[in-house]
C-alpha atoms as a PDB file:
ATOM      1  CA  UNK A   1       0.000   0.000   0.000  1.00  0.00           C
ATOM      2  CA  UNK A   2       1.451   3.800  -0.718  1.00  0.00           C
ATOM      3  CA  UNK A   3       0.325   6.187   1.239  1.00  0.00           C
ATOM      4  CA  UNK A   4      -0.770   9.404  -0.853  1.00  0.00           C
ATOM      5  CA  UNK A   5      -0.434  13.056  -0.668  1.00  0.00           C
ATOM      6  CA  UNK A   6      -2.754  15.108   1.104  1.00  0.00           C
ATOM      7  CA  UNK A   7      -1.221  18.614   1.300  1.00  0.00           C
ATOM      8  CA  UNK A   8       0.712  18.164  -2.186  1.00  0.00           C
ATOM      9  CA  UNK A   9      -0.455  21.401  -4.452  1.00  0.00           C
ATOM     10  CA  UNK A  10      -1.348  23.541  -1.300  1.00  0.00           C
ATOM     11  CA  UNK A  11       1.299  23.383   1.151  1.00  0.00           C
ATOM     12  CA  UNK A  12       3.959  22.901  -1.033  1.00  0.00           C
ATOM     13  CA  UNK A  13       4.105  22.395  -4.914  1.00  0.00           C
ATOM     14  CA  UNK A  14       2.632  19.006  -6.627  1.00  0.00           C
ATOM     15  CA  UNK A  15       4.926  19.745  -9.695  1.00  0.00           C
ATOM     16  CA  UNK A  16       8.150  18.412  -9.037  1.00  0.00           C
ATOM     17  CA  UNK A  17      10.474  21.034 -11.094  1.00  0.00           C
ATOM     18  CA  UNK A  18       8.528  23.252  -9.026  1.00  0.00           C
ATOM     19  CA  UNK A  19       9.129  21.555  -5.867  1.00  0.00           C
ATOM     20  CA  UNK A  20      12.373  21.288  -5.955  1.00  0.00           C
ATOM     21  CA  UNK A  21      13.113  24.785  -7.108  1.00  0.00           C
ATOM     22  CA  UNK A  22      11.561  25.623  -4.000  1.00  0.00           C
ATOM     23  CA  UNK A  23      13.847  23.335  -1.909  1.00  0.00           C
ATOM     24  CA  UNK A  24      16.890  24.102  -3.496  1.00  0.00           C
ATOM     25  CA  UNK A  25      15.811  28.075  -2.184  1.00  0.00           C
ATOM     26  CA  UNK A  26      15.010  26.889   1.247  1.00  0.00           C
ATOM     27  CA  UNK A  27      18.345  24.532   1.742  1.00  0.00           C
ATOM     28  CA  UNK A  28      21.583  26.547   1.602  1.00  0.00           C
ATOM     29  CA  UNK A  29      24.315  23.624   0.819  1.00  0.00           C
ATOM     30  CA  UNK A  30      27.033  25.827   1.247  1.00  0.00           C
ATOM     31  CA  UNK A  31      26.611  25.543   5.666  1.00  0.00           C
ATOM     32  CA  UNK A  32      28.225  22.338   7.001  1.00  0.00           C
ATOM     33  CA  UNK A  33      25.802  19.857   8.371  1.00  0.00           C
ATOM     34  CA  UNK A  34      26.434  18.089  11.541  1.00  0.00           C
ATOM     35  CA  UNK A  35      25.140  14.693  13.139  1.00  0.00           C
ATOM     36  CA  UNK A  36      22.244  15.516  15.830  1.00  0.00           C
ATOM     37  CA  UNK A  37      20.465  13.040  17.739  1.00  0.00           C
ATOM     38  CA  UNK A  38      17.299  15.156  16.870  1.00  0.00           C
ATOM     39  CA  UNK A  39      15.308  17.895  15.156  1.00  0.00           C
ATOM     40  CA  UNK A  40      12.008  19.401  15.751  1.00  0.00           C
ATOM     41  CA  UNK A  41      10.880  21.192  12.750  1.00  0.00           C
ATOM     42  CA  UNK A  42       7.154  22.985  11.789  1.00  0.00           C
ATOM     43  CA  UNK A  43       4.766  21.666   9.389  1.00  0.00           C
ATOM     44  CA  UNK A  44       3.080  24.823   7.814  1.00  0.00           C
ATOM     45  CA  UNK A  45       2.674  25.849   4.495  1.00  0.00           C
ATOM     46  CA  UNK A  46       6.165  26.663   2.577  1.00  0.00           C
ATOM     47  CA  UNK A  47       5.953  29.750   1.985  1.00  0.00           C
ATOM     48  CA  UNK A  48       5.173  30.099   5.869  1.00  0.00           C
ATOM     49  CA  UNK A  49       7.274  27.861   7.922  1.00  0.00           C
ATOM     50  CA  UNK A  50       9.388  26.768   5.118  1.00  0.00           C
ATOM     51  CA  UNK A  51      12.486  29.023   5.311  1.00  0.00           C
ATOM     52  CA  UNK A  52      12.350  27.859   9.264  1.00  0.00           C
ATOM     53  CA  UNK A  53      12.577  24.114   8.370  1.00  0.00           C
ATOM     54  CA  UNK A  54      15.134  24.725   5.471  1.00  0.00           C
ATOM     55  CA  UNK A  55      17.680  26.064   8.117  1.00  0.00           C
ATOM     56  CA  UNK A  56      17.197  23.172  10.450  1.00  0.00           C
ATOM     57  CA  UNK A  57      17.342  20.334   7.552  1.00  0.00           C
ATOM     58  CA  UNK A  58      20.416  22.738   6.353  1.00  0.00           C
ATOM     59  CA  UNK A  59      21.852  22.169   9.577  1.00  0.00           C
ATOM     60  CA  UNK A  60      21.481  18.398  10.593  1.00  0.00           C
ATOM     61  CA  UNK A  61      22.908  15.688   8.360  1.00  0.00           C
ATOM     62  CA  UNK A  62      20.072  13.194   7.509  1.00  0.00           C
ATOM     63  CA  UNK A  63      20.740  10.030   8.041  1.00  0.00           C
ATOM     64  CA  UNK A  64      19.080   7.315   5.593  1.00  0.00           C
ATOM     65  CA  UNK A  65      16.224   5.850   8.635  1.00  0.00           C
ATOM     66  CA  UNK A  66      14.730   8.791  10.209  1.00  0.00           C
ATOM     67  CA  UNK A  67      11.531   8.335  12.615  1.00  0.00           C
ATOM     68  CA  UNK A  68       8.780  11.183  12.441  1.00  0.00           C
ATOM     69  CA  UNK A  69       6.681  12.281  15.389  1.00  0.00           C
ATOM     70  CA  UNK A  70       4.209  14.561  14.487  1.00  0.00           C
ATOM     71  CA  UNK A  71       0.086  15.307  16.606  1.00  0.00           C
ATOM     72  CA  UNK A  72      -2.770  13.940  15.138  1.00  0.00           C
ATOM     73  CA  UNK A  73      -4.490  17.066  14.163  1.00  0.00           C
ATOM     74  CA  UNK A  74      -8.338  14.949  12.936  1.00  0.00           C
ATOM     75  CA  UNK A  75      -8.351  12.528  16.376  1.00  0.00           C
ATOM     76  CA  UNK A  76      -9.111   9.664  14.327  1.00  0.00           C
ATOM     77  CA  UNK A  77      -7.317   6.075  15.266  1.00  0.00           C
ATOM     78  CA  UNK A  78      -5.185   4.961  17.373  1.00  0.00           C
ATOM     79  CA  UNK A  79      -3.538   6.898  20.189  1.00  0.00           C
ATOM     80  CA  UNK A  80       0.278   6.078  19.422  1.00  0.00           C
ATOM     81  CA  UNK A  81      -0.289   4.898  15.445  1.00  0.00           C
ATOM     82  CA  UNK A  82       2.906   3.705  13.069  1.00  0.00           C
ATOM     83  CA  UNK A  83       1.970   4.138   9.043  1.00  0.00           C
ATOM     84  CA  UNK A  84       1.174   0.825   8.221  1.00  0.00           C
ATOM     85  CA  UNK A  85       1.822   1.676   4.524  1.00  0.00           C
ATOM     86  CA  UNK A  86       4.724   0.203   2.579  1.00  0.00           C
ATOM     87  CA  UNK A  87       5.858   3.732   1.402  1.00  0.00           C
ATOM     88  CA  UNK A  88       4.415   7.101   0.792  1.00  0.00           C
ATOM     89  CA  UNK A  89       4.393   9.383  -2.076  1.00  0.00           C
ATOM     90  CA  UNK A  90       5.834  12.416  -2.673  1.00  0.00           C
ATOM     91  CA  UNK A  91       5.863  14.725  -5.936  1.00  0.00           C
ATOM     92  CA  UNK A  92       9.485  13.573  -5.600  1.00  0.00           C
ATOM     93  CA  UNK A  93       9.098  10.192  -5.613  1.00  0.00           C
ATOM     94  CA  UNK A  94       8.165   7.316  -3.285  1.00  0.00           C
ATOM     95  CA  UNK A  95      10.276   7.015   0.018  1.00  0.00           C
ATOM     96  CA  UNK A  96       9.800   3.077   1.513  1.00  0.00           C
ATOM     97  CA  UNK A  97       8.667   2.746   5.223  1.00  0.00           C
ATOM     98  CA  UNK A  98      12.028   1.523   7.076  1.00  0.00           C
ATOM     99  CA  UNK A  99       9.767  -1.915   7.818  1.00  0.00           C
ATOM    100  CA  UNK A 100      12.557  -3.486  10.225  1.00  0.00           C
ATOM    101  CA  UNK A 101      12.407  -0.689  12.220  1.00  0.00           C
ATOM    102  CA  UNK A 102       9.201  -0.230  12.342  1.00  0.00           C
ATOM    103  CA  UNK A 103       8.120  -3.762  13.444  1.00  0.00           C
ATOM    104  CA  UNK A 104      10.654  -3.663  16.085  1.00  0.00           C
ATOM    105  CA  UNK A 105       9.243  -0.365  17.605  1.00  0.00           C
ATOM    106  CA  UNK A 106       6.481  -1.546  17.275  1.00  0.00           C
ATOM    107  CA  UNK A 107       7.489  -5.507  18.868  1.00  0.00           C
ATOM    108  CA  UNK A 108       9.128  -3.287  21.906  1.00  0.00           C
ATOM    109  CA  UNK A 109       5.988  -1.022  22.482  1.00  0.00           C
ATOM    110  CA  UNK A 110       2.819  -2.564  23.383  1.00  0.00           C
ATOM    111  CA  UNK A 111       1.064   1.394  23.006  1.00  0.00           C
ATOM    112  CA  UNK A 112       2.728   1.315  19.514  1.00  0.00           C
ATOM    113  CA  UNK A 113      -0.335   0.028  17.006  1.00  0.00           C
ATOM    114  CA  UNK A 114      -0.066  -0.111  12.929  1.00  0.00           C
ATOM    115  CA  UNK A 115      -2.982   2.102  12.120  1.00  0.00           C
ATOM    116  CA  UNK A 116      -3.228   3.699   8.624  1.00  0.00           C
ATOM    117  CA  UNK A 117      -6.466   5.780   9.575  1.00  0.00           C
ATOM    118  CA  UNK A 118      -4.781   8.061  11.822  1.00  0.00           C
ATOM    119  CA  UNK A 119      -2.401   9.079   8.939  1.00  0.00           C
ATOM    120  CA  UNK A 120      -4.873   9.238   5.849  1.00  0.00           C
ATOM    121  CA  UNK A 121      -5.886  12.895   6.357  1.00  0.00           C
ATOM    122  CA  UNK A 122      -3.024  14.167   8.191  1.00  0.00           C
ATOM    123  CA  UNK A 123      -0.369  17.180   6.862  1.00  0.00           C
ATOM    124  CA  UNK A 124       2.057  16.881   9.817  1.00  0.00           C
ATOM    125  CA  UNK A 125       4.488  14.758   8.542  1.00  0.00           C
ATOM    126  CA  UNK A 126       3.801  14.157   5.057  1.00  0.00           C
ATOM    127  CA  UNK A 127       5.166  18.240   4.899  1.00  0.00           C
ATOM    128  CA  UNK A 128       8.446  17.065   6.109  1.00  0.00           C
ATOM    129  CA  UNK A 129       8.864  14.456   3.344  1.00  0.00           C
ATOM    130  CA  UNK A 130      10.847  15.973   0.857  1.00  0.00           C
ATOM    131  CA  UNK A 131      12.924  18.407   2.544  1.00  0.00           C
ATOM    132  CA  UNK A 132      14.038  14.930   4.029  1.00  0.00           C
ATOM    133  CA  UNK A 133      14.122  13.091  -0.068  1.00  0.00           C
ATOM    134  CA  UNK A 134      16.122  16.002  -1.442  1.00  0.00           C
ATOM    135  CA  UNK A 135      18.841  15.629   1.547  1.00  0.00           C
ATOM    136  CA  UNK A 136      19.008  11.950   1.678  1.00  0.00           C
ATOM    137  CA  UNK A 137      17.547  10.474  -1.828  1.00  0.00           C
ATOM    138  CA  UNK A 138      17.802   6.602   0.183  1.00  0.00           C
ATOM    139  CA  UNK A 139      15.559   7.684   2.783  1.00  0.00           C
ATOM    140  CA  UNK A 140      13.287   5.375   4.615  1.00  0.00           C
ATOM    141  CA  UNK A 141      10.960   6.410   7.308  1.00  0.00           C
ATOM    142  CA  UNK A 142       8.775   5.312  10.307  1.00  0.00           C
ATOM    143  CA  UNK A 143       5.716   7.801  10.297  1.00  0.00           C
ATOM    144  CA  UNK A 144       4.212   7.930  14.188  1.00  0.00           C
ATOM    145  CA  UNK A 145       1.406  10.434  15.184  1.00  0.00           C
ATOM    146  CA  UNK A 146       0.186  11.168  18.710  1.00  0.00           C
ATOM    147  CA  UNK A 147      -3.418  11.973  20.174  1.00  0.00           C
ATOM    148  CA  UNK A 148      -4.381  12.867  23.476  1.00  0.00           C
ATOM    149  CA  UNK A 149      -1.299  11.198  26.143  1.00  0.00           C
ATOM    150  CA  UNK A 150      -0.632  12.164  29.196  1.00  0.00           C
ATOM    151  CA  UNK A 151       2.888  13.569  30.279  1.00  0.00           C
ATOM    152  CA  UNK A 152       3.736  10.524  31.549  1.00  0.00           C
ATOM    153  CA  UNK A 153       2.799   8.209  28.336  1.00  0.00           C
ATOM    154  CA  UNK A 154       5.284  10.673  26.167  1.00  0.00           C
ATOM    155  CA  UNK A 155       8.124  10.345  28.685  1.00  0.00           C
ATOM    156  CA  UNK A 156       7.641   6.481  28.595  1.00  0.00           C
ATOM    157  CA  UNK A 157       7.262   6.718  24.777  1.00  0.00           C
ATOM    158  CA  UNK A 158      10.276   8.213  24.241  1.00  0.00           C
ATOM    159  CA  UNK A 159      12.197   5.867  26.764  1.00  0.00           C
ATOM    160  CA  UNK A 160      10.650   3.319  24.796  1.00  0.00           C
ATOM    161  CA  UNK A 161      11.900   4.402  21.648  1.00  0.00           C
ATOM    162  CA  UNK A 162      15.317   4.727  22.795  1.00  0.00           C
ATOM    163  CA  UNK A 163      15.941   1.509  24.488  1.00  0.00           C
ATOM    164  CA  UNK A 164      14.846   0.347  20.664  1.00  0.00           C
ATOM    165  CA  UNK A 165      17.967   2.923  19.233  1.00  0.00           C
ATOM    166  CA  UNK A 166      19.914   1.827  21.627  1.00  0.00           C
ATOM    167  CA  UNK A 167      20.484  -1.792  20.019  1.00  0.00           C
ATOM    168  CA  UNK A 168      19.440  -0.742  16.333  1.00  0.00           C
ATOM    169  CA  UNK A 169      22.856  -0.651  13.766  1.00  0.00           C
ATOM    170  CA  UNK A 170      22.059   1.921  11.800  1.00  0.00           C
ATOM    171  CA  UNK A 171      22.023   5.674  12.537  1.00  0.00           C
ATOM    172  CA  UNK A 172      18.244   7.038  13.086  1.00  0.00           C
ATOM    173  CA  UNK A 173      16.901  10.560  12.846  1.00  0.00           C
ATOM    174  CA  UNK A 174      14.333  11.427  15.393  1.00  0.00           C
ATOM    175  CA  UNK A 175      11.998  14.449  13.910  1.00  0.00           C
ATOM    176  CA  UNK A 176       9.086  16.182  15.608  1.00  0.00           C
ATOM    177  CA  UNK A 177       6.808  18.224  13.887  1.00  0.00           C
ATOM    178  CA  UNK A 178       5.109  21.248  15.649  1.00  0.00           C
ATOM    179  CA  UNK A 179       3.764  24.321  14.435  1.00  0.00           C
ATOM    180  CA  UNK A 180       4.041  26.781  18.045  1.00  0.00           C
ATOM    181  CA  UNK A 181       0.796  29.148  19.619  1.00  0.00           C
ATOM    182  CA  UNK A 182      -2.333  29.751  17.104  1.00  0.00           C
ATOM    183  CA  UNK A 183      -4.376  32.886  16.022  1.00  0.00           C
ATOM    184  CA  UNK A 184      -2.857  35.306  18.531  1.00  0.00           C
ATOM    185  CA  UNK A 185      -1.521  38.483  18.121  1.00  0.00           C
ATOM    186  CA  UNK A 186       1.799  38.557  16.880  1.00  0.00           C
ATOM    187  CA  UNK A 187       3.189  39.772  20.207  1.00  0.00           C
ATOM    188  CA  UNK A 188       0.809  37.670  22.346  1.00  0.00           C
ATOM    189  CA  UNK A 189       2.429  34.776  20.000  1.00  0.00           C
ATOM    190  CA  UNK A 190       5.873  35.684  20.385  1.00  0.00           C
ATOM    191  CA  UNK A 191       5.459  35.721  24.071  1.00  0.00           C
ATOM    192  CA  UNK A 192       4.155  33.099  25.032  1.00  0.00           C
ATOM    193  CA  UNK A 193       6.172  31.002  21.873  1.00  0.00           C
ATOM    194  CA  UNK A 194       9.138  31.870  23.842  1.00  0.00           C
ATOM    195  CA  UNK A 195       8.019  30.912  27.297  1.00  0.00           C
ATOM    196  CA  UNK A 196       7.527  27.640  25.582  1.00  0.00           C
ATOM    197  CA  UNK A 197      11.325  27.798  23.816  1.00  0.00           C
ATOM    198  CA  UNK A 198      12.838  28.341  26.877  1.00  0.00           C
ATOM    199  CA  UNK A 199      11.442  25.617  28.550  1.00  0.00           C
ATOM    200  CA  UNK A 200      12.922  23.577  25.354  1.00  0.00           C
ATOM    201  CA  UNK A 201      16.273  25.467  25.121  1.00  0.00           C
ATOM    202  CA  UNK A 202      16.757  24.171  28.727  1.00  0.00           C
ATOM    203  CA  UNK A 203      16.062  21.140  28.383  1.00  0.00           C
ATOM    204  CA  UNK A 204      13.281  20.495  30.257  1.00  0.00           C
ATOM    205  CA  UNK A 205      10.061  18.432  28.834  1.00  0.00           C
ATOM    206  CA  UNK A 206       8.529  18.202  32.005  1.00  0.00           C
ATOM    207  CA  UNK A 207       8.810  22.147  32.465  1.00  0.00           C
ATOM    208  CA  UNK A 208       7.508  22.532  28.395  1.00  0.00           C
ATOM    209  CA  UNK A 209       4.792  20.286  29.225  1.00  0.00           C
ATOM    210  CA  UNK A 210       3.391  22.545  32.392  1.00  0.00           C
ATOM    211  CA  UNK A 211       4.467  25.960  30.524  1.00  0.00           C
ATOM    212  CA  UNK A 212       1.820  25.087  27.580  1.00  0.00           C
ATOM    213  CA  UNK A 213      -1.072  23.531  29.812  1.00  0.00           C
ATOM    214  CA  UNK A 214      -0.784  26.044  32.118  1.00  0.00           C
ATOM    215  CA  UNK A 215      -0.845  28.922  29.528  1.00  0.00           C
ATOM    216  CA  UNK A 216      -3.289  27.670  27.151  1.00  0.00           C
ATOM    217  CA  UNK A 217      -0.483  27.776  24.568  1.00  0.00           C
ATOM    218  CA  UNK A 218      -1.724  25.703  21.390  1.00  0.00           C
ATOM    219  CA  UNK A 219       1.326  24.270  20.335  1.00  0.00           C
ATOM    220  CA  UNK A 220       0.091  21.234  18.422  1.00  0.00           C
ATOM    221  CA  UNK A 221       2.714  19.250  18.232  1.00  0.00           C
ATOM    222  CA  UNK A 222       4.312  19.921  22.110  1.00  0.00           C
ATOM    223  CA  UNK A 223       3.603  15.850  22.749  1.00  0.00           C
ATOM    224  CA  UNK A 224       5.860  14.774  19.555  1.00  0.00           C
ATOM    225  CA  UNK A 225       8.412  17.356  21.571  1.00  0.00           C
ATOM    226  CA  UNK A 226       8.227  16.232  24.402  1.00  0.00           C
ATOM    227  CA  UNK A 227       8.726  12.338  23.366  1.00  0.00           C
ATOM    228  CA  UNK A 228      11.822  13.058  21.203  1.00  0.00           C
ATOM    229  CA  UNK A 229      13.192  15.575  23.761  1.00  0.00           C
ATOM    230  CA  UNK A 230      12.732  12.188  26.358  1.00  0.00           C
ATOM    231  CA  UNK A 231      14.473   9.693  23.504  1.00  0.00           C
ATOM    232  CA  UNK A 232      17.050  11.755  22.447  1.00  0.00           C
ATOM    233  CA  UNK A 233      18.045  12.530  25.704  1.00  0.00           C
ATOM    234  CA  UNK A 234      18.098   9.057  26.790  1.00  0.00           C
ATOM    235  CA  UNK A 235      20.309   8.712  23.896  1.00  0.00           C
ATOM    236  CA  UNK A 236      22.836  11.214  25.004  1.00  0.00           C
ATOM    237  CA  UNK A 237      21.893  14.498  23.651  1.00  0.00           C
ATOM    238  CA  UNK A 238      22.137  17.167  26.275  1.00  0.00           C
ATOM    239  CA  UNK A 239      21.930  20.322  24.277  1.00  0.00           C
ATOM    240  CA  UNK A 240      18.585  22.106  22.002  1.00  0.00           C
ATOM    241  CA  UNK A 241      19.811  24.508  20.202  1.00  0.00           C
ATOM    242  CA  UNK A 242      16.580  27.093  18.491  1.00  0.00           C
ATOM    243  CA  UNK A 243      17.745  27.586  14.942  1.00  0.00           C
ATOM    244  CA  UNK A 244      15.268  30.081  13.951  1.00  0.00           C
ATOM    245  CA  UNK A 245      12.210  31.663  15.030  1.00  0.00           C
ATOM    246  CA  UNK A 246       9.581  33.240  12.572  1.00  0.00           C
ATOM    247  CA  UNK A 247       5.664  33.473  12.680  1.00  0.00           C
ATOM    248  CA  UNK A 248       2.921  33.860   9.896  1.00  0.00           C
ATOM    249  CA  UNK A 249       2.420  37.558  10.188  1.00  0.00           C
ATOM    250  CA  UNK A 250       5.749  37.842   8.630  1.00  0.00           C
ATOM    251  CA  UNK A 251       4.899  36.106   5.847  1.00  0.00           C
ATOM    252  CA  UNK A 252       1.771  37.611   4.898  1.00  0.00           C
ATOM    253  CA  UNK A 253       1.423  41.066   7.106  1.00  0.00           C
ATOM    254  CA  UNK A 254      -1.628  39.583   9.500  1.00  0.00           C
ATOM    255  CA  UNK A 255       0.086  40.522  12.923  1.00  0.00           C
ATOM    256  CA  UNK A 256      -3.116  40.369  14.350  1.00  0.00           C
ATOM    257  CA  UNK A 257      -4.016  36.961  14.365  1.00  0.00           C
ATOM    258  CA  UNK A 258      -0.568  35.009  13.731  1.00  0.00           C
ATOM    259  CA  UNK A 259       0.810  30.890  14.033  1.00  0.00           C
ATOM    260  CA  UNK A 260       4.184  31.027  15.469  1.00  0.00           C
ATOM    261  CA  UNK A 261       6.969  27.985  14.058  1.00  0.00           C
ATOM    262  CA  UNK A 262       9.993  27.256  15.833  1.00  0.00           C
ATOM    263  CA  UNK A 263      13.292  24.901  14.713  1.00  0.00           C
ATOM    264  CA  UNK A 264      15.257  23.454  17.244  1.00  0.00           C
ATOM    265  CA  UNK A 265      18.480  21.276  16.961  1.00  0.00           C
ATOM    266  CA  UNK A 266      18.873  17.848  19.764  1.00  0.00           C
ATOM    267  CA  UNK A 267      22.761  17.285  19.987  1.00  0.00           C
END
C-alpha cells in the first residue's frame, strides 16, 4: 500500500520542477551539516514555515532511517499509530517505510499500534517528506502520530523508543513536527512562543509540558516534543539549540491573528 499526498499542491508544490526549485531556495548547501540526535521542525505551508525548516534540515545531516513524530491534528485512530503503509508518495518520488524498524518499535511497544487511519488525512508529517528526499535520496521512514497522552505516556514513549535505538545498527533521525501558539496576536504569540522555547532550550520536557497547559499555549505538536526531547536525551543528547524563530504575520502582514513555528536542533 502507498500512502498518498494530502497537502501536495497547497502546502507545497505538486509539480516536481517546481518543488524542488523551492527546496533548493530553502536549503543553503554551502553551511556544514552536523550529526544531531534530533530535530524538531514545523509543518506549515512553505511559503510560511518553510524558510524555518530549510535552516534546520540545512543544519542536521540526515541520516538514511529517520523516525517522524508529528500530533494527530483529525483525532481519528489509534492513540500512538505507526503508518502501516509500505511507502508514501511524494511529488518527488516514493520514500519506503524503514519496515525493520518499524516492526521492532512496534514488537518493543505494546502502546505502539499499525494504524493507517490516523495518517490518511493528516499534513504533519507528510510536509516534512521531501525536505528529508532532497537531503538523503535513500531515505526510509517510520511515520508515528500522537493523540491525546498524558505527560507521563510521552516520557515512557520516548524511553521506549530509545531503548529500541539503543540496540538498532544503523544511525536514526528522530523528527518532531510542531507548528508553536495559534491565532494570537503577533506579540501575544511571540510571548508566550518563547516561554515555551525556553522551557525547550533548557532542556526540560517536564517544564515545556506545564508551561503550555498552564498557559493555554496551542502548540500542536508539544507531545511529539516532548517524546523526542525524552528519547534523544536518553540517547545522550544534552543540548537544544533554536535555529530560527519566525511566525505567519511575517509572511503575509496579519500581525493580528498570527501561528508562530519554531526549529530546534537535539545534539
Amino acid at each position: 500500500m502507498i500512502r498518498q499526498p494530502t497537502v501536495s499542491g497547497s502546502f507545497y508544490p505538486a509539480n516536481p520542477d517546481e518543488l524542488s526549485a523551492q527546496l533548493d531556495a530553502l536549503l543553503n548547501d554551502e553551511h556544514e551539516s552536523r550529526q544531531v540526535k534530533g530535530v524538531i521542525v514545523p509543518h506549515a505551508g512553505y511559503v510560511y514555515s518553510g524558510a524555518v525548516a530549510g535552516e534546520v534540515f540545512t543544519a542536521a545531516e540526515i541520516p538514511q532511517q529517520v523516525i517522524l513524530i508529528g500530533p494527530n491534528h483529525h483525532g481519528t485512530g489509534a492513540d500512538i499509530a505507526a503508518s502501516g503503509a509500505d511507502s508514501w508518495a511524494t511529488p518527488l518520488g516514493n520514500i519506503p517505510i524503514a519496515m525493520a524498524l518499524r516492526d521492532q518499535l512496534v514488537g518493543n511497544i505494546s502502546a505502539l499500534s499499525v494504524d493507517n487511519q490516523a495518517h490518511t488525512y493528516e499534513h504533519s508529517l507528510e510536509v516534512m517528506l521531501p525536505f528529508l528526499f532532497h537531503r538523503q535520496p535513500k531515505l526510509q521512514i517510520v511515520p508515528i502520530v500522537l493523540g491525546q497522552l498524558s505527560l507521563a505516556d510521552c516520557l515512557q514513549l520516548g524511553t521506549s523508543i530509545a531503548q529500541t535505538l539503543k540496540t538498532w545498527k544503523e544511525n536514526v533521525l528522530l523528527l518532531a513536527s510542531t507548528d508553536m501558539n495559534h491565532f494570537s496576536t503577533a506579540a501575544t504569540s511571540e510571548k508566550l512562543d518563547f516561554m515555551a522555547i525556553n522551557a525547550m532550550t533548557a532542556y526540560d520536557p517536564q517544564r515545556l509540558y506545564q508551561i503550555v497547559r498552564d498557559n493555554h499555549i496551542s502548540m500542536c505538536g508539544v507531545l511529539p516534543t516532548i517524546t523526542v526531547m525524552q528519547a534523544a536525551q536518553d540517547l545522550g543528547a544534552t543540548t537544544c539549540r533554536l535555529v530560527r524563530y519566525a511566525h505567519s504575520g511575517q509572511v503575509n502582514g496579519d500581525n493580528s491573528r498570527v501561528v508562530g513555528y519554531a526549529g530546534l536542533i537535539l545534539k
